[in-house]
Protein backbone atom coordinates (compact mmCIF):
# COMPACT_ATOMS: atom_id res chain seq x y z
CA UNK A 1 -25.43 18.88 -21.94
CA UNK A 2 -24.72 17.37 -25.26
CA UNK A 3 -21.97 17.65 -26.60
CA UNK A 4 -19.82 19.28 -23.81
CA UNK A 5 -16.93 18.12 -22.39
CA UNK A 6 -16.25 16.63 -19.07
CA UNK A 7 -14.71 19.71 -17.53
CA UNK A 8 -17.93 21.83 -19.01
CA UNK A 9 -20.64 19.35 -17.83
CA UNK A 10 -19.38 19.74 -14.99
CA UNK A 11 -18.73 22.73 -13.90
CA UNK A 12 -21.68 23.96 -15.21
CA UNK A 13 -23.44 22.67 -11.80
CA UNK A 14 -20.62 23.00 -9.60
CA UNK A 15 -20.87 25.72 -7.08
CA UNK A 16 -19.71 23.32 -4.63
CA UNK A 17 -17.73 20.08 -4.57
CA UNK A 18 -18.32 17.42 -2.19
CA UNK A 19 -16.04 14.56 -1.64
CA UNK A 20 -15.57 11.16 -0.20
CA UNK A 21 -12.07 10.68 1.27
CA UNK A 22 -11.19 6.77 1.10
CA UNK A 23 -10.58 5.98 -2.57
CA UNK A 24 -11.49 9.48 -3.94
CA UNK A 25 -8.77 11.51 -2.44
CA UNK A 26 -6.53 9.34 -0.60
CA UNK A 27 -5.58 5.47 -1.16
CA UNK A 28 -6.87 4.89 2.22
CA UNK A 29 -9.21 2.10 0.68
CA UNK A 30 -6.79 -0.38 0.54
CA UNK A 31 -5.55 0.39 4.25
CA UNK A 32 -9.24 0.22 5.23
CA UNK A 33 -9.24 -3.26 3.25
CA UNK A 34 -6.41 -4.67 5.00
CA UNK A 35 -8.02 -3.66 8.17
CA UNK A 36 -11.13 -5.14 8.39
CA UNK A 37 -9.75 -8.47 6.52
CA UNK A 38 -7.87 -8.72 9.66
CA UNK A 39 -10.57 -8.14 11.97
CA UNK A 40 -12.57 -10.03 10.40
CA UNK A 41 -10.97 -13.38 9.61
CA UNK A 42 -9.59 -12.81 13.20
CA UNK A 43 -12.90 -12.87 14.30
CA UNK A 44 -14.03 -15.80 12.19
CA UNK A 45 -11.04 -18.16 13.17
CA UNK A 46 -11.69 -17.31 16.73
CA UNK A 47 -15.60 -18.14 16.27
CA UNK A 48 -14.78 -21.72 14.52
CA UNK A 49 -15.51 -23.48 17.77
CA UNK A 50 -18.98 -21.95 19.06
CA UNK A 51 -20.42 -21.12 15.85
CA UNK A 52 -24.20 -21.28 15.63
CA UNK A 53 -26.05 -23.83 13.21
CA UNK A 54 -25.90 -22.18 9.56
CA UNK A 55 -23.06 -19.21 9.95
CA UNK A 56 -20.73 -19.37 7.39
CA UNK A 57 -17.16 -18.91 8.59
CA UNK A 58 -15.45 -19.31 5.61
CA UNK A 59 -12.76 -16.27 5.40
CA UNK A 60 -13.77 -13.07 4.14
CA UNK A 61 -12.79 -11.66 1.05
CA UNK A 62 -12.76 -7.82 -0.97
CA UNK A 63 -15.41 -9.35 -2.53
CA UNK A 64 -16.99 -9.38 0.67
CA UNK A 65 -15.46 -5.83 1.22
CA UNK A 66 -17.52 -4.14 -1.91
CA UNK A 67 -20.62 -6.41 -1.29
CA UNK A 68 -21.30 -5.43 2.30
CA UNK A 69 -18.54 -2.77 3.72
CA UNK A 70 -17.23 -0.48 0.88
CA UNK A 71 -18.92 3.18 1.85
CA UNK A 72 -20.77 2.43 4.90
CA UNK A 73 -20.87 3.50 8.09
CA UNK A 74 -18.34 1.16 10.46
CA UNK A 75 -21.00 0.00 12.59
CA UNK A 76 -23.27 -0.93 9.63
CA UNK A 77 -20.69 -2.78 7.80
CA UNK A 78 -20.02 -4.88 10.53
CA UNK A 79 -23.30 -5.73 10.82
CA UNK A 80 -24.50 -6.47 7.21
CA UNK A 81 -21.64 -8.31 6.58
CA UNK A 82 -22.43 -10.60 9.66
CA UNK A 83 -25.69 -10.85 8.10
CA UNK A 84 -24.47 -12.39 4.80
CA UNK A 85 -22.64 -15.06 6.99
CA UNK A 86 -26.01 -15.82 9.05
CA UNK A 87 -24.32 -14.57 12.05
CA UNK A 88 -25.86 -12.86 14.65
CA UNK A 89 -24.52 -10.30 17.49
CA UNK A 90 -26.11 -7.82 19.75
CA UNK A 91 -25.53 -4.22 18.68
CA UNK A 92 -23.74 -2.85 22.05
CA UNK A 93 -22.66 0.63 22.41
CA UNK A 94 -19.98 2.93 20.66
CA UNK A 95 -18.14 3.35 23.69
CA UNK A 96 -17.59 -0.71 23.69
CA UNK A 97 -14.73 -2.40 23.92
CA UNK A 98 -12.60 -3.31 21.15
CA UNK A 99 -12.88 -7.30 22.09
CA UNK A 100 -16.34 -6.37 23.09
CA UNK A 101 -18.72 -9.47 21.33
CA UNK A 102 -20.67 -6.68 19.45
CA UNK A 103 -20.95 -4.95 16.78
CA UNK A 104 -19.74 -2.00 18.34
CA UNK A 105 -17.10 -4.17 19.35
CA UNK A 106 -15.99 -5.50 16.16
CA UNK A 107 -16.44 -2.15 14.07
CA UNK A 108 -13.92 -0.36 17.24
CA UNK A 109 -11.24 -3.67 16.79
CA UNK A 110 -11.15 -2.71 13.56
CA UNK A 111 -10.37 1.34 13.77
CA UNK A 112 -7.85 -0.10 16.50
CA UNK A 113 -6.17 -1.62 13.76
CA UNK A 114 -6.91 0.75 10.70
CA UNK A 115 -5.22 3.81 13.32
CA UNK A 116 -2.57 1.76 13.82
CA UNK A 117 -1.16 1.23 10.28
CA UNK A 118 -2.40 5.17 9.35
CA UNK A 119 0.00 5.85 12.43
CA UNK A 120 2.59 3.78 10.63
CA UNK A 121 2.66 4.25 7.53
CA UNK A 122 0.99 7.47 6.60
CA UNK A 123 -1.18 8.13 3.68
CA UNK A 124 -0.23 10.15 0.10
CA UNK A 125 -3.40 11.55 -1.75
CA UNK A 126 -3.76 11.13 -5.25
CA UNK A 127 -2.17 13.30 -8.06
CA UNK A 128 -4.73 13.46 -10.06
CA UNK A 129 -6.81 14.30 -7.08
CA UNK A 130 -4.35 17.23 -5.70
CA UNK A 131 -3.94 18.59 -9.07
CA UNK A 132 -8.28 18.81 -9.17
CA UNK A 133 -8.20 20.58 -5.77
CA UNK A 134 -6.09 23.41 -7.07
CA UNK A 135 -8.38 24.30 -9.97
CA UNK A 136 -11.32 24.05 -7.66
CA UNK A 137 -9.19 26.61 -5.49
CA UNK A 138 -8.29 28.21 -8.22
CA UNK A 139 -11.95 28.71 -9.28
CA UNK A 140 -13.44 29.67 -5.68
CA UNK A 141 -15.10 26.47 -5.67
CA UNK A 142 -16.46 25.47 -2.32
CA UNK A 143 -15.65 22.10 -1.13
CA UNK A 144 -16.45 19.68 1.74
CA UNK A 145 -15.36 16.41 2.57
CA UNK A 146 -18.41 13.85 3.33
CA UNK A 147 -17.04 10.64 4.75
CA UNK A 148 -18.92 7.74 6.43
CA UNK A 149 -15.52 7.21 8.53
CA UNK A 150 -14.69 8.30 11.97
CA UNK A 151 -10.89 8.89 10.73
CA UNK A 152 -11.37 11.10 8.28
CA UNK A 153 -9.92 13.87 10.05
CA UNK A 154 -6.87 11.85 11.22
CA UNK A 155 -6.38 10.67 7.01
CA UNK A 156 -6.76 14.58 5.57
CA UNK A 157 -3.81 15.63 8.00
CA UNK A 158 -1.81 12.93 7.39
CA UNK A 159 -2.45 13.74 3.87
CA UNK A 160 -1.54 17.56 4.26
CA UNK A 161 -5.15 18.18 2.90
CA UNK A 162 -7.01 19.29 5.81
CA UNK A 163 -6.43 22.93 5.49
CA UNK A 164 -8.33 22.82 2.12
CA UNK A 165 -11.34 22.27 3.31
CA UNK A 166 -14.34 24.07 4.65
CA UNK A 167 -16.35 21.47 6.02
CA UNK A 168 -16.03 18.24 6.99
CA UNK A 169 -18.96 15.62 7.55
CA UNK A 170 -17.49 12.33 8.55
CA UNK A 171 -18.72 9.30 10.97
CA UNK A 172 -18.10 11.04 14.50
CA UNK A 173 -20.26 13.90 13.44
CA UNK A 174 -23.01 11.99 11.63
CA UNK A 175 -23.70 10.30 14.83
CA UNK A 176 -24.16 13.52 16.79
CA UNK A 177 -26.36 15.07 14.25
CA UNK A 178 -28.26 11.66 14.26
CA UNK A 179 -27.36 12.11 10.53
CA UNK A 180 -28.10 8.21 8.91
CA UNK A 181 -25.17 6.54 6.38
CA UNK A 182 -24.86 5.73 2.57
CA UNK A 183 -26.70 5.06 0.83
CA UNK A 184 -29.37 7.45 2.63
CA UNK A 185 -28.37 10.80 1.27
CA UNK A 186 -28.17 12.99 4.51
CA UNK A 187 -24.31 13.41 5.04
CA UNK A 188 -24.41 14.70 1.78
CA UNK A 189 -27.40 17.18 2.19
CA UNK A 190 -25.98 18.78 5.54
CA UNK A 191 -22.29 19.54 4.03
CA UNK A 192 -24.12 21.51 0.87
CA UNK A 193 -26.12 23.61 3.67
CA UNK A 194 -23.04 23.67 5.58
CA UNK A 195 -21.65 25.43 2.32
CA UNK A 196 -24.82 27.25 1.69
CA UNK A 197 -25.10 25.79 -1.85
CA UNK A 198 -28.59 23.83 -3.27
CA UNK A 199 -27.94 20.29 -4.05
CA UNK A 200 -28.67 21.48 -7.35
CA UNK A 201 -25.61 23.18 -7.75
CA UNK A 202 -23.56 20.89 -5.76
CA UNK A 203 -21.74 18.01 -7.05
CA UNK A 204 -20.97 14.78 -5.69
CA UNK A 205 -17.76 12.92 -6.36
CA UNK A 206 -17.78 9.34 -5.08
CA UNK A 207 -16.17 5.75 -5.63
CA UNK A 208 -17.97 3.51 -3.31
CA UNK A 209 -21.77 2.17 -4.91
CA UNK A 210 -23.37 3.20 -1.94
CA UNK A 211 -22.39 6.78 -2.09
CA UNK A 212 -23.11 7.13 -5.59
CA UNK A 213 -26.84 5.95 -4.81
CA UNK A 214 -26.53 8.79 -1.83
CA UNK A 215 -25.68 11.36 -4.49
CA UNK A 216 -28.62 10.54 -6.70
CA UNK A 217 -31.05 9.89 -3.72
CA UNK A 218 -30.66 13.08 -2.88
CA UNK A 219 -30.50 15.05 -6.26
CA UNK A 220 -27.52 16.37 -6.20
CA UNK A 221 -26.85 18.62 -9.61
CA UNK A 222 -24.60 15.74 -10.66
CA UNK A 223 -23.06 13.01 -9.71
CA UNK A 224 -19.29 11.36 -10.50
CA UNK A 225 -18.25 8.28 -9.90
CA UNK A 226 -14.52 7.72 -9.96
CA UNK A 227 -13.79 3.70 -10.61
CA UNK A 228 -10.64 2.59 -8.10
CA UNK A 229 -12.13 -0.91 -8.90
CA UNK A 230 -15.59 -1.72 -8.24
CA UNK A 231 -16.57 -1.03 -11.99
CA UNK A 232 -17.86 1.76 -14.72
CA UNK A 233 -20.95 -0.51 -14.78
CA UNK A 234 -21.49 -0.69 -11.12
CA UNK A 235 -21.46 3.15 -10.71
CA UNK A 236 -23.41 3.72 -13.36
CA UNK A 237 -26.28 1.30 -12.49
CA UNK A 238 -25.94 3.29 -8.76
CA UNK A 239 -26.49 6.47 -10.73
CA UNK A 240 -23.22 8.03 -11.33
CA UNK A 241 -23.75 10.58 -14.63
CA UNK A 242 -20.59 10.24 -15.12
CA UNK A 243 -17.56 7.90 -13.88
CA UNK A 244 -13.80 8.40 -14.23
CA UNK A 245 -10.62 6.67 -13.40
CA UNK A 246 -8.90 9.53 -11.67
CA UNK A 247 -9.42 13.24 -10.94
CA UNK A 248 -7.56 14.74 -13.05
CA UNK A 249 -9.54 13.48 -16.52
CA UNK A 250 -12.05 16.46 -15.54
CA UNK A 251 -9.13 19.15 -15.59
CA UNK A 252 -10.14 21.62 -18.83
């Protein structure tokens, strides 16, 4: 592919597009962020006086957000990033309570809250992004939305973006398909046979690292990371082939 441009590489693979929602689409990142800093440094304050030997409680940071959160499933981010503070929690259930001591627990608090400001405030998808869809439309593109979240559906209406879309994998149905998270490449895999296109011919368009290692773990005909902050360098070492600030740079 020498030579070509962005547009041309690209759509020289693309039968199908497949797209994370939070930070791809939608600015729902930054709500996401706000949410589980609350949750967790909530949860840390309120564990100050029963802590085990060895957890670190000191207060969580983005930089804790991209190191152990950023992509994942919500139950897996609480967990790993409990791990980085040497704290340890039983798993529980998904149907636990919000101020359940769990994992489960702590990963529900936090969609309490995350709901909550969605509710609030709303959510506006990117230009760049909306301006992207239309060509795809425009093309006959087929597109799917593959997000690790249990919102998703909740963000694309809020966005007015729902309609667009064929398929849908997000958190709630990844857990009844027994379907495993980012970085594993699964979610991925099922929305391109959902759309009845080869990985091969499907493209993957990602800003989180652990969904641009999901693209390339699972071959996907190419895969674009699109840097909201965690880095061109980042991507690329996950195994973007390409990385972009916004959308609309791939418009012919």
């Amino acid at each position: 592919m020498c030579g070509m441009s962005a547009n041309e590489t690209l759509m020289s693979v693309c039968d199908a597009a497949l797209f994370d929602l939070d930070g791809v689409l939608t600015p729902t990142a930054e709500v996401h962020m706000r949410a589980w800093g609350r949750m967790f440094n909530e949860f840390l304050a309120a564990r100050a006086g029963s802590a085990a030997a060895g957890e670190d409680l000191s207060p969580y940071t983005d930089a804790d957000y991209f190191a152990h959160v950023d992509g994942k499933p919500r139950y897996d981010g609480v967990r790993d990033f409990l791990a980085s503070r040497g704290i340890t929690l039983p798993l529980g259930d998904p149907s636990d309570s919000p101020e359940a001591p769990t994992v489960c627990g702590l990963g529900n608090r936090k969609n309490v809250t995350f709901a909550a400001v969605l509710a609030t405030e709303g959510v506006t998808p990117y230009p760049g992004s909306v301006q992207f869809l239309d060509y795809l439309a425009g093309r006959g593109t087929a597109v799917a939305v593959v997000s690790s979240s249990a919102n998703a559906d909740a963000v694309l209406m809020a966005a007015g973006l729902r309609g667009r879309f064929e398929v849908l994998v997000d958190g709630l149905l990844a857990r009844r398909e027994g379907l495993p998270g980012k970085p594993a490449p699964d979610t991925y895999t099922y929305a391109a046979a959902a759309l009845g296109v080869p990985v091969s011919r499907a493209v993957v368009f990602e800003d989180a690292v652990s969904g641009v290692a999901a693209g390339r773990a699972g071959r996907f005909g190419l895969v674009v990371g699109v840097d909201r902050g965690v880095g061109v360098s980042a991507l690329t070492a996950a195994g973007a082939d390409l990385v972009v600030a916004d959308l609309a740079e791939l418009l012919p």
